[in-house]
Protein backbone atom coordinates (compact mmCIF):
# COMPACT_ATOMS: atom_id res chain seq x y z
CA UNK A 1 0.00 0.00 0.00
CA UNK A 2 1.30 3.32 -0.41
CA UNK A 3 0.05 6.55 1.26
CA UNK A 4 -0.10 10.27 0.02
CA UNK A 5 0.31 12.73 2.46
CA UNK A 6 -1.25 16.22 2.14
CA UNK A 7 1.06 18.30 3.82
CA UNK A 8 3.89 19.92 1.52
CA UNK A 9 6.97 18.50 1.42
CA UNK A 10 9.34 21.78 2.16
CA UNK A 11 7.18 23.18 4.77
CA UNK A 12 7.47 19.29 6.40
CA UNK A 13 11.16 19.52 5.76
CA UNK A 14 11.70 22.56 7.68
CA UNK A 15 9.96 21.20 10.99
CA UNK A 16 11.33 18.17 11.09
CA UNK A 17 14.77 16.75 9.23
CA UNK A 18 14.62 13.72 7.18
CA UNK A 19 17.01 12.09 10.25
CA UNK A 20 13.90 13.12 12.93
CA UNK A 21 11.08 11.71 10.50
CA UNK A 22 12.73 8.67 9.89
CA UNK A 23 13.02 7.59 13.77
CA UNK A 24 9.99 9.00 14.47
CA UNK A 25 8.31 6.12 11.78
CA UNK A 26 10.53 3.27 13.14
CA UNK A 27 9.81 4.14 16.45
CA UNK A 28 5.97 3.65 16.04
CA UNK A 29 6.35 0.66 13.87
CA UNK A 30 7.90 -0.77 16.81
CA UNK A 31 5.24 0.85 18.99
CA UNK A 32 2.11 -1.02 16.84
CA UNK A 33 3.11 -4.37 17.67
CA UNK A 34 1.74 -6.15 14.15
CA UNK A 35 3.32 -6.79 11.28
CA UNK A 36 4.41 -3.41 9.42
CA UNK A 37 6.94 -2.38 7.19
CA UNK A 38 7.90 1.48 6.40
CA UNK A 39 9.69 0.47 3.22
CA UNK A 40 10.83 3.88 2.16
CA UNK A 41 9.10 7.79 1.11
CA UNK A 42 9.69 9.80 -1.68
CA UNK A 43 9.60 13.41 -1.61
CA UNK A 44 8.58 15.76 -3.99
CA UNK A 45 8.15 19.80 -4.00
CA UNK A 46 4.04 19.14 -2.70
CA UNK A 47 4.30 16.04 -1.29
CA UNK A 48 5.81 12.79 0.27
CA UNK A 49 4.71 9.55 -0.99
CA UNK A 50 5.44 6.66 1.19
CA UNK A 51 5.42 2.75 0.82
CA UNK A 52 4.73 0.39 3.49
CA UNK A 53 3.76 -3.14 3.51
CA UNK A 54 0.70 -3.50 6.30
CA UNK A 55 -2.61 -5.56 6.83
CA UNK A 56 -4.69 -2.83 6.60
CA UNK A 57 -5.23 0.81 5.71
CA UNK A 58 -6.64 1.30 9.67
CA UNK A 59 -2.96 0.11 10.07
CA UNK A 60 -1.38 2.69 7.76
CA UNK A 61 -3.37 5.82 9.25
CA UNK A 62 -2.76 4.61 13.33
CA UNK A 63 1.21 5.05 12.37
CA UNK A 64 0.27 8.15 10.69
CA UNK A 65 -1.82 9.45 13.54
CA UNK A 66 1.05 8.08 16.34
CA UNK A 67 3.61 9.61 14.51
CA UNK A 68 1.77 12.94 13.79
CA UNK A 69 2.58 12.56 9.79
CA UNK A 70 -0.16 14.01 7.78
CA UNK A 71 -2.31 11.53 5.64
CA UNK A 72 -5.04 12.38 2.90
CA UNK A 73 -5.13 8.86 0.59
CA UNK A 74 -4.34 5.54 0.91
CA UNK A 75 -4.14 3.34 -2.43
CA UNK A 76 -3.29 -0.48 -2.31
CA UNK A 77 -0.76 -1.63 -5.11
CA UNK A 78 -2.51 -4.11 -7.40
CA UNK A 79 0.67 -4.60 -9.41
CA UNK A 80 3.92 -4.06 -9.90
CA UNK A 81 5.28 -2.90 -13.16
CA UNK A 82 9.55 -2.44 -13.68
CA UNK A 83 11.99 -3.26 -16.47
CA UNK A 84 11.59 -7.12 -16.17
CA UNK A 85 7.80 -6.55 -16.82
CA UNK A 86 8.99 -6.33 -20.46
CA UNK A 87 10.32 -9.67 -20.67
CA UNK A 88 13.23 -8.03 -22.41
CA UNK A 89 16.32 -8.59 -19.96
């Protein structure tokens, strides 16, 4: 599953550090105590897109809400498509 969150990215950046969201995210995963798994975020000028691997999208928005991240969607992956998709390498 992968979550959006609403909040810009800069103005996120400049109250917390990349360092201080990162711990902040392992430390609830530890705190939920079911299987989760933050797998990594990408950042862009609006927003920060962020992948985890969970049983549920209640799942994904308690870490949000625990952690105080910002969270507007929440979109299960159906499929993944990458270079060997092609059948070409």
């Amino acid at each position: 599953m992968s979550s959006k969150e609403s909040s810009p990215a800069q103005e996120t950046s400049r109250r917390k550090s990349s360092e201080e969201i990162a711990r902040a995210s392992c430390e609830v995963v530890c705190q939920l105590g079911k299987p989760y798994h933050w797998i990594q975020s990408f950042v862009t000028d609006d927003k920060i897109y962020c992948i985890h691997i969970a049983e549920s999208e209640e799942l994904i928005r308690e870490h949000a809400r625990l952690g105080g991240f910002p969270i507007n969607t929440v979109s299960e992956v159906k499929a993944v498509i990458d270079p060997m998709t092609s059948n070409l390498l």
